[in-house]
C-alpha atoms as a PDB file:
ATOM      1  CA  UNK A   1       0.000   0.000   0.000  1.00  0.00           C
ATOM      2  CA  UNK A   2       2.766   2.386   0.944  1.00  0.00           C
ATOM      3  CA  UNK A   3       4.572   1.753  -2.610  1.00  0.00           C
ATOM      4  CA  UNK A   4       1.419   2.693  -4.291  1.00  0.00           C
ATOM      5  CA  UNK A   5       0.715   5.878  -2.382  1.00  0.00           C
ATOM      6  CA  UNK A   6       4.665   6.254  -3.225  1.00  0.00           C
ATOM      7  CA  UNK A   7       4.347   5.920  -7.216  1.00  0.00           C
ATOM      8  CA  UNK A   8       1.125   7.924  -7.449  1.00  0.00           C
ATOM      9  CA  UNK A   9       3.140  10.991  -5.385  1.00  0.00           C
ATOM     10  CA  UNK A  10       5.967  10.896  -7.725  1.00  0.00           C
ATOM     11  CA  UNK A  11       3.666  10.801 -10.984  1.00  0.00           C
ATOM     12  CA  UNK A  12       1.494  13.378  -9.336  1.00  0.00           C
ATOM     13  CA  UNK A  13       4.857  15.413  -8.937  1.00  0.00           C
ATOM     14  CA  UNK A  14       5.579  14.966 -12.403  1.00  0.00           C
ATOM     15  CA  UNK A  15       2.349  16.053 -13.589  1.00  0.00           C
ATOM     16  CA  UNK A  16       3.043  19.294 -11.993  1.00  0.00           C
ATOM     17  CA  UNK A  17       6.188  19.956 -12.937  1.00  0.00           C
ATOM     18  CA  UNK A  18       5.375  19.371 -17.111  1.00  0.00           C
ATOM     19  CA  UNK A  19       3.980  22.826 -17.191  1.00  0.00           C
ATOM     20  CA  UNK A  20       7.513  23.951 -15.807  1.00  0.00           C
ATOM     21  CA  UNK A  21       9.393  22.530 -18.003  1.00  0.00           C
ATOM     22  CA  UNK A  22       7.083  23.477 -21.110  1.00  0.00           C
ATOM     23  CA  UNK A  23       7.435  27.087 -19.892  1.00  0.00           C
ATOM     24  CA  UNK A  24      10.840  26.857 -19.659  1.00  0.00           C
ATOM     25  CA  UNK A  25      11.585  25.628 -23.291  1.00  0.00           C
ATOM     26  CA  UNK A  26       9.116  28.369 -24.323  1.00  0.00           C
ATOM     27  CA  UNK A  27      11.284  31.152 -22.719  1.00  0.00           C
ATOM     28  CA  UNK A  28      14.229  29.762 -24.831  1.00  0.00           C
ATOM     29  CA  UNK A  29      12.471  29.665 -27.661  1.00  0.00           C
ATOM     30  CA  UNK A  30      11.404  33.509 -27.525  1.00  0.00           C
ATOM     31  CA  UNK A  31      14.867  34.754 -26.159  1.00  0.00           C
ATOM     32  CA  UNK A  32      16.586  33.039 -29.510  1.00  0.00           C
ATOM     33  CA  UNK A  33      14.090  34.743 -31.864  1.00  0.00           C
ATOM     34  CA  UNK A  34      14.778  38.191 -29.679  1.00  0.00           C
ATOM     35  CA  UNK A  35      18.468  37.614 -30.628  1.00  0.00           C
ATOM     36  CA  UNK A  36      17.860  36.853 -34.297  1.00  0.00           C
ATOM     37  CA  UNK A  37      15.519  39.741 -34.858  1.00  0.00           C
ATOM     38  CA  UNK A  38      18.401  42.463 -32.969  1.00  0.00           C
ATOM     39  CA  UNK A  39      20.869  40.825 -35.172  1.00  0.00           C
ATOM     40  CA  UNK A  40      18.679  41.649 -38.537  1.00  0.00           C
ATOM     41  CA  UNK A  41      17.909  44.835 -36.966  1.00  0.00           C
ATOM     42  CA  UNK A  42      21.644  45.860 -36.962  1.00  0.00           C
ATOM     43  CA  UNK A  43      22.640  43.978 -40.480  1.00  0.00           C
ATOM     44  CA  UNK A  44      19.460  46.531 -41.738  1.00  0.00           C
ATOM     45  CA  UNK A  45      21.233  49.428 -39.947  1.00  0.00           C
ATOM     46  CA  UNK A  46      24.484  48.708 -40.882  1.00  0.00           C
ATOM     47  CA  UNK A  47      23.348  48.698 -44.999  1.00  0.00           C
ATOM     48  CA  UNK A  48      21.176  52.112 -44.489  1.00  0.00           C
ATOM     49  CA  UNK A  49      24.436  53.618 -43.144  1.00  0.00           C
ATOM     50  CA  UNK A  50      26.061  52.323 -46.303  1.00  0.00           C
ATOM     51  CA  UNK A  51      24.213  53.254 -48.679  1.00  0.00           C
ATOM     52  CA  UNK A  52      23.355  56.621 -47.776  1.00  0.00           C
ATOM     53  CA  UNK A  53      27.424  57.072 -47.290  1.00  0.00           C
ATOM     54  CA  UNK A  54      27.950  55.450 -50.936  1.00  0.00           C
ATOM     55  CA  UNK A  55      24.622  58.322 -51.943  1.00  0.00           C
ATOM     56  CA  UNK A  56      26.334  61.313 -50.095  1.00  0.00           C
ATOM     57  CA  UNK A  57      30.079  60.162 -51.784  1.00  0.00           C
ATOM     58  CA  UNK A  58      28.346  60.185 -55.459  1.00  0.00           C
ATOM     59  CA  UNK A  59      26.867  63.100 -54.712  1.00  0.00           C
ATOM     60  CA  UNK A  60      29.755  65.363 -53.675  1.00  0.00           C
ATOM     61  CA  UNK A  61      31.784  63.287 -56.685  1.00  0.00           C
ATOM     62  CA  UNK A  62      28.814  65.080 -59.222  1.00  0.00           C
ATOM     63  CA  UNK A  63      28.827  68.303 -57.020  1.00  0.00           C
ATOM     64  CA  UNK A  64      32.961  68.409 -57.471  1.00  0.00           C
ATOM     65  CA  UNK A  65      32.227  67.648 -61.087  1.00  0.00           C
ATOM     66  CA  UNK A  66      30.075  70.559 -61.740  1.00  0.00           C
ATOM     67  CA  UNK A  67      32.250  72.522 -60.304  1.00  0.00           C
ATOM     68  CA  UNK A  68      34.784  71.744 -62.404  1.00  0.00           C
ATOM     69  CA  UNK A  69      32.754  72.551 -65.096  1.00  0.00           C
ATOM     70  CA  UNK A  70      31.900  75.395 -64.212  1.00  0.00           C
ATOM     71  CA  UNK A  71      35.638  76.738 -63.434  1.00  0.00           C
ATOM     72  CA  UNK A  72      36.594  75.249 -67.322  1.00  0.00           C
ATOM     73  CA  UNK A  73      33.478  77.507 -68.922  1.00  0.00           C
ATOM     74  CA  UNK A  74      34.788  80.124 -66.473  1.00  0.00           C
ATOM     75  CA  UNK A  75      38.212  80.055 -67.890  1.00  0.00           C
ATOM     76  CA  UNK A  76      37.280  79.720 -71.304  1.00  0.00           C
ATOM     77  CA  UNK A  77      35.417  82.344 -71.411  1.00  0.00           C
ATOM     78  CA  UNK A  78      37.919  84.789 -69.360  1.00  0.00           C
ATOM     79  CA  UNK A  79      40.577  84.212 -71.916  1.00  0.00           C
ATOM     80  CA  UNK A  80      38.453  83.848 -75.539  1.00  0.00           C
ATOM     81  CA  UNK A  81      38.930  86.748 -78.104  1.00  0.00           C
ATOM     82  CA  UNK A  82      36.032  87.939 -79.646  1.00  0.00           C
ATOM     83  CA  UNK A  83      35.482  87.429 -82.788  1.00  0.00           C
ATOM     84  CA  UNK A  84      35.311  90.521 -84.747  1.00  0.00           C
ATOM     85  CA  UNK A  85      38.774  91.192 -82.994  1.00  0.00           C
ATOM     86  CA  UNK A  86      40.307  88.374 -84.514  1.00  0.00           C
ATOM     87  CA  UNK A  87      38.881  89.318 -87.545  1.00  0.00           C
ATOM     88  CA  UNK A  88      40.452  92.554 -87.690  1.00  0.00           C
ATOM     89  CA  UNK A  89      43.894  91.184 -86.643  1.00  0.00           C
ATOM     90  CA  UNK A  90      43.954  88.701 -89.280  1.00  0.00           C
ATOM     91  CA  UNK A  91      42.675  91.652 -92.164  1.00  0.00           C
ATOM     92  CA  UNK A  92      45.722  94.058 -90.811  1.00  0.00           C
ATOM     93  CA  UNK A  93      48.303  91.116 -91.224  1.00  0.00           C
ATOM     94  CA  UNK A  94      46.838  90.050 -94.665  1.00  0.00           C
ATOM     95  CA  UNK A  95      47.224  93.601 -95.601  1.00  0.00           C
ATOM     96  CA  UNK A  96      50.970  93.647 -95.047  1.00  0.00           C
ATOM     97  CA  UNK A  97      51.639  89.867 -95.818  1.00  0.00           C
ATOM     98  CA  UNK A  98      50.472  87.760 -98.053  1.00  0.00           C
ATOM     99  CA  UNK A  99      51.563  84.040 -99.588  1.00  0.00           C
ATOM    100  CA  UNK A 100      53.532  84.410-102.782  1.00  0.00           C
ATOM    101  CA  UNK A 101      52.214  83.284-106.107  1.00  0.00           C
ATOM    102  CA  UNK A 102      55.522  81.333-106.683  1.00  0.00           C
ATOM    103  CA  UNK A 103      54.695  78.821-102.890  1.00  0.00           C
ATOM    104  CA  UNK A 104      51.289  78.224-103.881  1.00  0.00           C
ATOM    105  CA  UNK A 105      52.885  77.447-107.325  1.00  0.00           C
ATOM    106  CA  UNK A 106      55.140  75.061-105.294  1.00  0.00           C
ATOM    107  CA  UNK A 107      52.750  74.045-102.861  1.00  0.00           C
ATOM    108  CA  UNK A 108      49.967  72.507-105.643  1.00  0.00           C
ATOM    109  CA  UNK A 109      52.943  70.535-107.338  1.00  0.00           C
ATOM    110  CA  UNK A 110      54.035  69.478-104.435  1.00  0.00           C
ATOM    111  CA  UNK A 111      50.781  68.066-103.694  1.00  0.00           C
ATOM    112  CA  UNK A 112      50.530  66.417-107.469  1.00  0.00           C
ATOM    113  CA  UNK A 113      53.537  64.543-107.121  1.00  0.00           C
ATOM    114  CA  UNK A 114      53.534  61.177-105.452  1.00  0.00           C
ATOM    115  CA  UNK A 115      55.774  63.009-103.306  1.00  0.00           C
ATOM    116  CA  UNK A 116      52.839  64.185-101.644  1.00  0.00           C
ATOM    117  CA  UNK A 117      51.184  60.843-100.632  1.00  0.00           C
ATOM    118  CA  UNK A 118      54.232  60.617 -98.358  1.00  0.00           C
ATOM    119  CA  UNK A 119      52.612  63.415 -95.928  1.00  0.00           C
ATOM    120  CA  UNK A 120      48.928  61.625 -95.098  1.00  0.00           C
ATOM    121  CA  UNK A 121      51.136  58.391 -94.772  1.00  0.00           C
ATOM    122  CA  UNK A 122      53.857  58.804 -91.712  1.00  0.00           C
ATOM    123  CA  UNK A 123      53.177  55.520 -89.987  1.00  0.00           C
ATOM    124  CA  UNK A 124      52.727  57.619 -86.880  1.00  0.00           C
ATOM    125  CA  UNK A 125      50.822  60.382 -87.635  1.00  0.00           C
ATOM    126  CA  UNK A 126      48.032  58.490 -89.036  1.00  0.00           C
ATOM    127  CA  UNK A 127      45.792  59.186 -86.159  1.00  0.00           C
ATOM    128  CA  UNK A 128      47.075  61.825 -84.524  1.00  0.00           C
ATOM    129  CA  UNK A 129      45.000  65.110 -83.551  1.00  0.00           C
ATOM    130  CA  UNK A 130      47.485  67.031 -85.862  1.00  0.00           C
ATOM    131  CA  UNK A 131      47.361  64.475 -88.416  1.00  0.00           C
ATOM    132  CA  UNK A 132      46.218  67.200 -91.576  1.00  0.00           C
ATOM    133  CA  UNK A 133      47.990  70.384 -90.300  1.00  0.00           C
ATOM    134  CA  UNK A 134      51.286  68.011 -90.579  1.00  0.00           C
ATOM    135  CA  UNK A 135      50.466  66.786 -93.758  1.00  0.00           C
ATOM    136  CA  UNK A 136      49.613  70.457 -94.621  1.00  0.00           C
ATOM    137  CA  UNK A 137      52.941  71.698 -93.819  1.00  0.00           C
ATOM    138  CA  UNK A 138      54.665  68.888 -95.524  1.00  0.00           C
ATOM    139  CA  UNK A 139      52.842  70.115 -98.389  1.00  0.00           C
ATOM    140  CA  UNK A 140      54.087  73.533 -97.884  1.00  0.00           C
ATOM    141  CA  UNK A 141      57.793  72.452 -97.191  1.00  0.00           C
ATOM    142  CA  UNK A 142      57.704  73.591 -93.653  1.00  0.00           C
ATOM    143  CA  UNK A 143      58.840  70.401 -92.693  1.00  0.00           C
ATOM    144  CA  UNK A 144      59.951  67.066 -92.893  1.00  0.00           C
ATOM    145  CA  UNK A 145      59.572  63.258 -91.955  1.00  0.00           C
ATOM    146  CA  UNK A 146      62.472  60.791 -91.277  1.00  0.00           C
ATOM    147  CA  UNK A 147      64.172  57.992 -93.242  1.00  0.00           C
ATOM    148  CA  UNK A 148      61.814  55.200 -91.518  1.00  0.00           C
ATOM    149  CA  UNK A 149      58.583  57.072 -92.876  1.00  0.00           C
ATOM    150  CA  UNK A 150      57.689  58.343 -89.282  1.00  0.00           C
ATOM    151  CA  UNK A 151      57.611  62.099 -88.127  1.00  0.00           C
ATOM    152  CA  UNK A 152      57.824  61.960 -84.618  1.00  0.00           C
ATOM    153  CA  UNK A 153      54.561  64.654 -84.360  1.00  0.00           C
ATOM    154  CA  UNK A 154      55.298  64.496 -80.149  1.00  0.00           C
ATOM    155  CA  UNK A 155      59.019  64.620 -80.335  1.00  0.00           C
ATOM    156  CA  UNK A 156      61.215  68.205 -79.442  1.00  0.00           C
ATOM    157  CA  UNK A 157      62.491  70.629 -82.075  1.00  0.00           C
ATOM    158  CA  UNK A 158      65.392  71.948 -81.672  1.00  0.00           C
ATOM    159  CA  UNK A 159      66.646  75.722 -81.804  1.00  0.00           C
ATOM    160  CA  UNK A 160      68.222  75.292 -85.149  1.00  0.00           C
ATOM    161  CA  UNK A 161      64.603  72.915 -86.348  1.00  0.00           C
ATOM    162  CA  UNK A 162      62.728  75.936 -85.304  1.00  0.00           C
ATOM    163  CA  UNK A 163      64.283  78.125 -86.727  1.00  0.00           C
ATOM    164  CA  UNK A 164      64.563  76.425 -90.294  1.00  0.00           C
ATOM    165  CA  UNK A 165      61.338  75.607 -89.832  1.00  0.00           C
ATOM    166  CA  UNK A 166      60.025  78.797 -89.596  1.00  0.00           C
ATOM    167  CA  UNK A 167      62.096  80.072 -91.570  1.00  0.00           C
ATOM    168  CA  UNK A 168      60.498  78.344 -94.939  1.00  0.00           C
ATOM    169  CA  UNK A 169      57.246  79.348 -94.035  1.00  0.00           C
ATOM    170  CA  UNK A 170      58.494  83.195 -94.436  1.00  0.00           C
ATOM    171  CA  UNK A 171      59.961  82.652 -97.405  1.00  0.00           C
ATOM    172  CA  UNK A 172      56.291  81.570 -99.007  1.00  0.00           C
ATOM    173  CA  UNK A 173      55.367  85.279 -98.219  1.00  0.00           C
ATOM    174  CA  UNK A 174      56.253  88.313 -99.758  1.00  0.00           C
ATOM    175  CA  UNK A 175      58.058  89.611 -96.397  1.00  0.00           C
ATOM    176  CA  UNK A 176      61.281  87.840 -97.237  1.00  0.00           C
ATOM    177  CA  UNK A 177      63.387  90.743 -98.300  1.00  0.00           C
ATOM    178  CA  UNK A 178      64.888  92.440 -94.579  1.00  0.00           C
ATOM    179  CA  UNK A 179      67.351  95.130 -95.069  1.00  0.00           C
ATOM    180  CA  UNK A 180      67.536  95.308 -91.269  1.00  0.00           C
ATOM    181  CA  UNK A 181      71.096  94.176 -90.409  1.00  0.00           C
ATOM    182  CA  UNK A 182      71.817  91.905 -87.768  1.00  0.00           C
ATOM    183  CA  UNK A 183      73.102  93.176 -84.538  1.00  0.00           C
ATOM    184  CA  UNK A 184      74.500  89.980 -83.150  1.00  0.00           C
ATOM    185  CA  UNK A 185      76.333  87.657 -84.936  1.00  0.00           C
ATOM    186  CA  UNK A 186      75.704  84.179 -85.417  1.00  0.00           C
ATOM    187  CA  UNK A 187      78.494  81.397 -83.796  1.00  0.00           C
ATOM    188  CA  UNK A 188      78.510  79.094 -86.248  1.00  0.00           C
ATOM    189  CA  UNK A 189      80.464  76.756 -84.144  1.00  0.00           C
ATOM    190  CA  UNK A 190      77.111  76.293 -81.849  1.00  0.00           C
ATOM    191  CA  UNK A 191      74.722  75.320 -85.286  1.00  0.00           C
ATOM    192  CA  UNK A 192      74.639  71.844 -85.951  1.00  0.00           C
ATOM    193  CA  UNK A 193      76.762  70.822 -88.953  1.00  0.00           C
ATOM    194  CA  UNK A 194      73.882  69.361 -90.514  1.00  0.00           C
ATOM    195  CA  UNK A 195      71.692  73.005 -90.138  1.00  0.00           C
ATOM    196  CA  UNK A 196      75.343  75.481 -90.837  1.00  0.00           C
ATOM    197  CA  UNK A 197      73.936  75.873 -94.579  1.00  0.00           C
ATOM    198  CA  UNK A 198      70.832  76.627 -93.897  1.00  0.00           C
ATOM    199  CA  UNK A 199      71.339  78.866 -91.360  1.00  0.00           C
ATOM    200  CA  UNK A 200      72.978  80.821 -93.117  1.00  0.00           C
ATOM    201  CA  UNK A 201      70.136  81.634 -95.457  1.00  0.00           C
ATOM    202  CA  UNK A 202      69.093  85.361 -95.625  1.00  0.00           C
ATOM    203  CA  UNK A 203      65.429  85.021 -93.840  1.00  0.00           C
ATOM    204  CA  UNK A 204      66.920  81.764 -91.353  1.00  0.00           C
ATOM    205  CA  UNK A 205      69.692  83.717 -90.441  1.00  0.00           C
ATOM    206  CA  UNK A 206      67.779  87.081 -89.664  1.00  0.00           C
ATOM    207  CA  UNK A 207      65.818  84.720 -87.472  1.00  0.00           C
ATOM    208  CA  UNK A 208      68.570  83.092 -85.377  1.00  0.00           C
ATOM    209  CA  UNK A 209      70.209  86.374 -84.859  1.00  0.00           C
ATOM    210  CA  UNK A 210      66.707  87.849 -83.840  1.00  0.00           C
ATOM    211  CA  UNK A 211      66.153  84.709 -81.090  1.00  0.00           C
ATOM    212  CA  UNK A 212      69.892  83.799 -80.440  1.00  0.00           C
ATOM    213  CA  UNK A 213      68.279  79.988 -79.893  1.00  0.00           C
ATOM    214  CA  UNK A 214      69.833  78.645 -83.274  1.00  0.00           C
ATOM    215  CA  UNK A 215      71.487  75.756 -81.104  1.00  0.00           C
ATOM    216  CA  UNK A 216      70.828  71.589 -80.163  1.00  0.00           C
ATOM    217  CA  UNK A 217      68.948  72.443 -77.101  1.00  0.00           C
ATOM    218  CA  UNK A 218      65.035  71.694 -77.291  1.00  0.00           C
ATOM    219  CA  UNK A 219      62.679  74.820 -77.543  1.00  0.00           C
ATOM    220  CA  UNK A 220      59.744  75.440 -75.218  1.00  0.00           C
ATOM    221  CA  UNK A 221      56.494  76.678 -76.136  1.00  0.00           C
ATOM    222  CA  UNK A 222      57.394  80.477 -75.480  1.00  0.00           C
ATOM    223  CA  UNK A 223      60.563  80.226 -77.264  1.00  0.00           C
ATOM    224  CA  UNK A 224      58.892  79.360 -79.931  1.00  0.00           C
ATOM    225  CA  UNK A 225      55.910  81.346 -80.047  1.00  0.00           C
ATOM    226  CA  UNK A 226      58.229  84.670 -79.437  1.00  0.00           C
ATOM    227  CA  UNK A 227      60.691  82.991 -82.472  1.00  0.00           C
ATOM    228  CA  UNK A 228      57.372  83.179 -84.545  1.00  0.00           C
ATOM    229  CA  UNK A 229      55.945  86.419 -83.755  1.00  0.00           C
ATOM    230  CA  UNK A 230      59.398  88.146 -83.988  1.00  0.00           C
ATOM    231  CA  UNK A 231      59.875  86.432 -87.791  1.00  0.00           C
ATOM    232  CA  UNK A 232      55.969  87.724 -88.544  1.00  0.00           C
ATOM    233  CA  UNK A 233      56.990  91.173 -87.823  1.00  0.00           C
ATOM    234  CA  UNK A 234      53.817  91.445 -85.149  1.00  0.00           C
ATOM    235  CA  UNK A 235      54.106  94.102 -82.438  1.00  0.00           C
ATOM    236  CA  UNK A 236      53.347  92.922 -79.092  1.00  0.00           C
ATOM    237  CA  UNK A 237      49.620  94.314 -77.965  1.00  0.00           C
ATOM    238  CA  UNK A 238      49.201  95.028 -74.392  1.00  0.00           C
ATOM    239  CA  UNK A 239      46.136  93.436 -73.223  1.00  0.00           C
ATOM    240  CA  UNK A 240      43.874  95.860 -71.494  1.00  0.00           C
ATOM    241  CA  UNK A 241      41.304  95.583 -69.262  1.00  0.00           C
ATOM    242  CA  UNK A 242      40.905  93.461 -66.794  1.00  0.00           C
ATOM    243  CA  UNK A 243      40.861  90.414 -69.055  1.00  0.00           C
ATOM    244  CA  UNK A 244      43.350  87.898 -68.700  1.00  0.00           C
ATOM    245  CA  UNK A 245      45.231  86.341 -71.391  1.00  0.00           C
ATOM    246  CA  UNK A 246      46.119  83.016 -70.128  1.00  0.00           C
ATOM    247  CA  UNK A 247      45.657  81.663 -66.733  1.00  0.00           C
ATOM    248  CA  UNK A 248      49.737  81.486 -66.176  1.00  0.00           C
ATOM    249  CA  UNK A 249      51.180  84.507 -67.825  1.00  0.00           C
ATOM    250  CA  UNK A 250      52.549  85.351 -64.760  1.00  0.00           C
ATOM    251  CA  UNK A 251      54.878  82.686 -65.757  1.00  0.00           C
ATOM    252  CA  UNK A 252      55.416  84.507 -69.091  1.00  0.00           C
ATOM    253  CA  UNK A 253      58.314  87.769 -68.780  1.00  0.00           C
ATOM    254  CA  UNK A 254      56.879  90.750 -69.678  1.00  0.00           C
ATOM    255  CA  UNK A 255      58.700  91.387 -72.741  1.00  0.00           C
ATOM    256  CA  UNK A 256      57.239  88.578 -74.268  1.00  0.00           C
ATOM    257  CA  UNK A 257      53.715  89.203 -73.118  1.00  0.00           C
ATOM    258  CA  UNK A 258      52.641  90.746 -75.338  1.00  0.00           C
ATOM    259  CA  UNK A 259      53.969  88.701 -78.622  1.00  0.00           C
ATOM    260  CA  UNK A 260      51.705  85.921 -76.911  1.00  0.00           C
ATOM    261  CA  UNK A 261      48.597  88.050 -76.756  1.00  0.00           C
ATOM    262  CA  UNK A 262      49.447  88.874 -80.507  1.00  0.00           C
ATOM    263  CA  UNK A 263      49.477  85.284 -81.464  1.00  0.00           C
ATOM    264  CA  UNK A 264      46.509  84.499 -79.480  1.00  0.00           C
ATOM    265  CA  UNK A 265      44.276  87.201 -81.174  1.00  0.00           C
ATOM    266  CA  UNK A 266      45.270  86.243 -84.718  1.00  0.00           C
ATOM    267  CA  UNK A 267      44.284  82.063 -83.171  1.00  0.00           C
ATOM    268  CA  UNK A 268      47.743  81.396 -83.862  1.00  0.00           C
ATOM    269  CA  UNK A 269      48.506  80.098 -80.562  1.00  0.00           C
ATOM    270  CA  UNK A 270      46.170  78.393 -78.168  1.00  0.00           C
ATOM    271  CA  UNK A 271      45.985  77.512 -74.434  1.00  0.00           C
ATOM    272  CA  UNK A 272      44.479  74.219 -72.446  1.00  0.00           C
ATOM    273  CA  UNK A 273      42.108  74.974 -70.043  1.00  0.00           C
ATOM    274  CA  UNK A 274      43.322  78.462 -70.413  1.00  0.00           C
ATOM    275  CA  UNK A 275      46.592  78.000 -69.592  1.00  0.00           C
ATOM    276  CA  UNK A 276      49.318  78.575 -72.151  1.00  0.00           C
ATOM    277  CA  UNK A 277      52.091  76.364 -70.658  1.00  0.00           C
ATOM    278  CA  UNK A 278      55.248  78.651 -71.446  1.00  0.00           C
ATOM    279  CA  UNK A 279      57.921  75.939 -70.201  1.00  0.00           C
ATOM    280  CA  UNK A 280      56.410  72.934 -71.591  1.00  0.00           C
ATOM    281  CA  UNK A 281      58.665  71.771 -74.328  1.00  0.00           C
ATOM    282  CA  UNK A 282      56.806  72.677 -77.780  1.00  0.00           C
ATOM    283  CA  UNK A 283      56.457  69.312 -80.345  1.00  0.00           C
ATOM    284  CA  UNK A 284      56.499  69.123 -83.916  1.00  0.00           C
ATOM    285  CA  UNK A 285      53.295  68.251 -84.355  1.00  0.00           C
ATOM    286  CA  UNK A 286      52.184  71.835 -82.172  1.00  0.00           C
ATOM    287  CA  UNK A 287      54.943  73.425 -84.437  1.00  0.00           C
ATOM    288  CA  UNK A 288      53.387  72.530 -87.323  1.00  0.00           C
ATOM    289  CA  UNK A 289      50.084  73.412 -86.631  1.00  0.00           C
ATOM    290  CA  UNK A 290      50.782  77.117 -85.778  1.00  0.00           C
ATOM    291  CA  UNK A 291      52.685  77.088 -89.179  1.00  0.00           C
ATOM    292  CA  UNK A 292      49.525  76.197 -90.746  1.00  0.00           C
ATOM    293  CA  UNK A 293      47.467  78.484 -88.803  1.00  0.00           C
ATOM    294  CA  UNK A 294      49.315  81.359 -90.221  1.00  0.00           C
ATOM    295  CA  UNK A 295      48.685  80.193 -93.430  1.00  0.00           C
ATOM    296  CA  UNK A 296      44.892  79.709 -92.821  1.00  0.00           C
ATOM    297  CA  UNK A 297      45.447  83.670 -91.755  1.00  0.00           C
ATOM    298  CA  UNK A 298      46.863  84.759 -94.999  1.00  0.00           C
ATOM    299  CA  UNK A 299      44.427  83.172 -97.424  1.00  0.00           C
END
């Protein structure tokens, strides 16, 4: 009797401890889905923080963009000539210079030979942004290529390439004949061997005396320019106003100032991004293309 009133206690214990037990599990259940939900809760925060720091970063990219933009129209704008002024520039220099019967003589037989195919066929100027002014000026006689059929259009010139270089395009105008003597001599010791003849030409020779750069060392885009408005005969204008010519003249000496603003009126030279880049070493290809600009000028 005692063992049965023993085993119905214990089951009767039991009984009431089941509900325990269920509650228990329960409890476990619900704290594990707690934890699952905070941890979704965060991965969702953590991807709203992301994206709007990827939104804010594109945004500030497309605001620095505009800017930019905006500074490059700015620019532009600051140093463009007007039209009509160029105009005029160009009429004034046409009245006092022209190209000679005799080069566009040249020039159109030049261009009938097979000689001529040469020019639209350097094997590296095919695609280059100069690729017509250089076959232009080959036309002309301005310049040319090498023995391998290339022309090097980003390579340096020289003093002594600059000068013969510019030198033939005077010599198709009719402002060849200088009675001006030189005031400095030439050292002929400092001219290439291969450029002594031609240096010595009347118009090549006026030049190198004029610029003094008639040696092997590589011209910069100043040098250059100054070499060419010096041969042209242009006197410097003085920009006035408060407009600027190029971004970095005050890299440019005043002296030569005002050649530069002469070229630049007549769209002889040009600038990037409004700067005119006075050091940077000019290239043949540049070279040729403000030959050919003064030739676009005269006609």
């Amino acid at each position: 009797m005692k063992n049965r009133t023993s085993i119905l206690v214990i089951v009767f214990v039991m009984l009431l401890s089941m509900p325990v037990w269920a509650g228990a599990s329960g409890s476990g259940d619900q704290s594990q889905t707690q934890a699952k939900s905070q941890e979704q809760d965060q991965i969702q925060d953590q991807t709203m923080l992301q994206d709007q720091t990827q939104d804010q970063d594109q945004t500030r990219l497309q605001d620095q963009a505009q800017d930019q933009d905006q500074t490059r129209l700015q620019d532009q704008k600051q140093t463009s000539v007007d039209q009509a002024v160029r105009d005029q520039a160009r009429l004034q220099l046409r009245e006092r210079l022209r190209i000679s019967e005799a080069a566009k003589i040249q020039q159109q037989e030049r261009q009938s030979t097979q000689e001529q195919a040469k020019a639209g066929s350097f094997s590296d100027a095919k695609q280059h942004w100069a690729s017509e002014q250089i076959a232009s000026a080959y036309s002309w006689g301005f310049i040319n290529g090498y023995q391998d059929g290339t022309f090097k259009p980003d390579g340096d010139i020289s003093g002594s390439e600059g000068i013969i270089m510019v030198s033939r395009m005077i010599n198709c105008t009719n402002n060849t004949e200088d009675t001006t003597a030189n005031d400095t001599e030439i050292d002929l010791n400092a001219v290439p061997v291969w450029a002594r003849e031609m240096i010595q030409e009347q118009t090549a020779s006026r030049i190198a005396a004029q610029s003094q750069l008639y040696g092997e060392e590589q011209l910069n885009r100043l040098q250059f320019a100054v070499m060419l408005a010096k041969a042209l005969k242009l006197e410097p204008t003085l920009n006035s106003g408060e407009n600027v010519i190029f971004l970095d003249q005050g890299n440019i000496p005043a002296d030569d100032l005002g050649y530069i603003n002469s070229l630049r009126i007549l769209g002889i030279v040009e600038g990037s991004d409004g700067n005119f880049n006075p050091d940077k070493q000019v290239s043949r290809a540049e070279a040729a293309s403000m030959l050919m600009r003064i030739v676009d000028s005269l006609e």
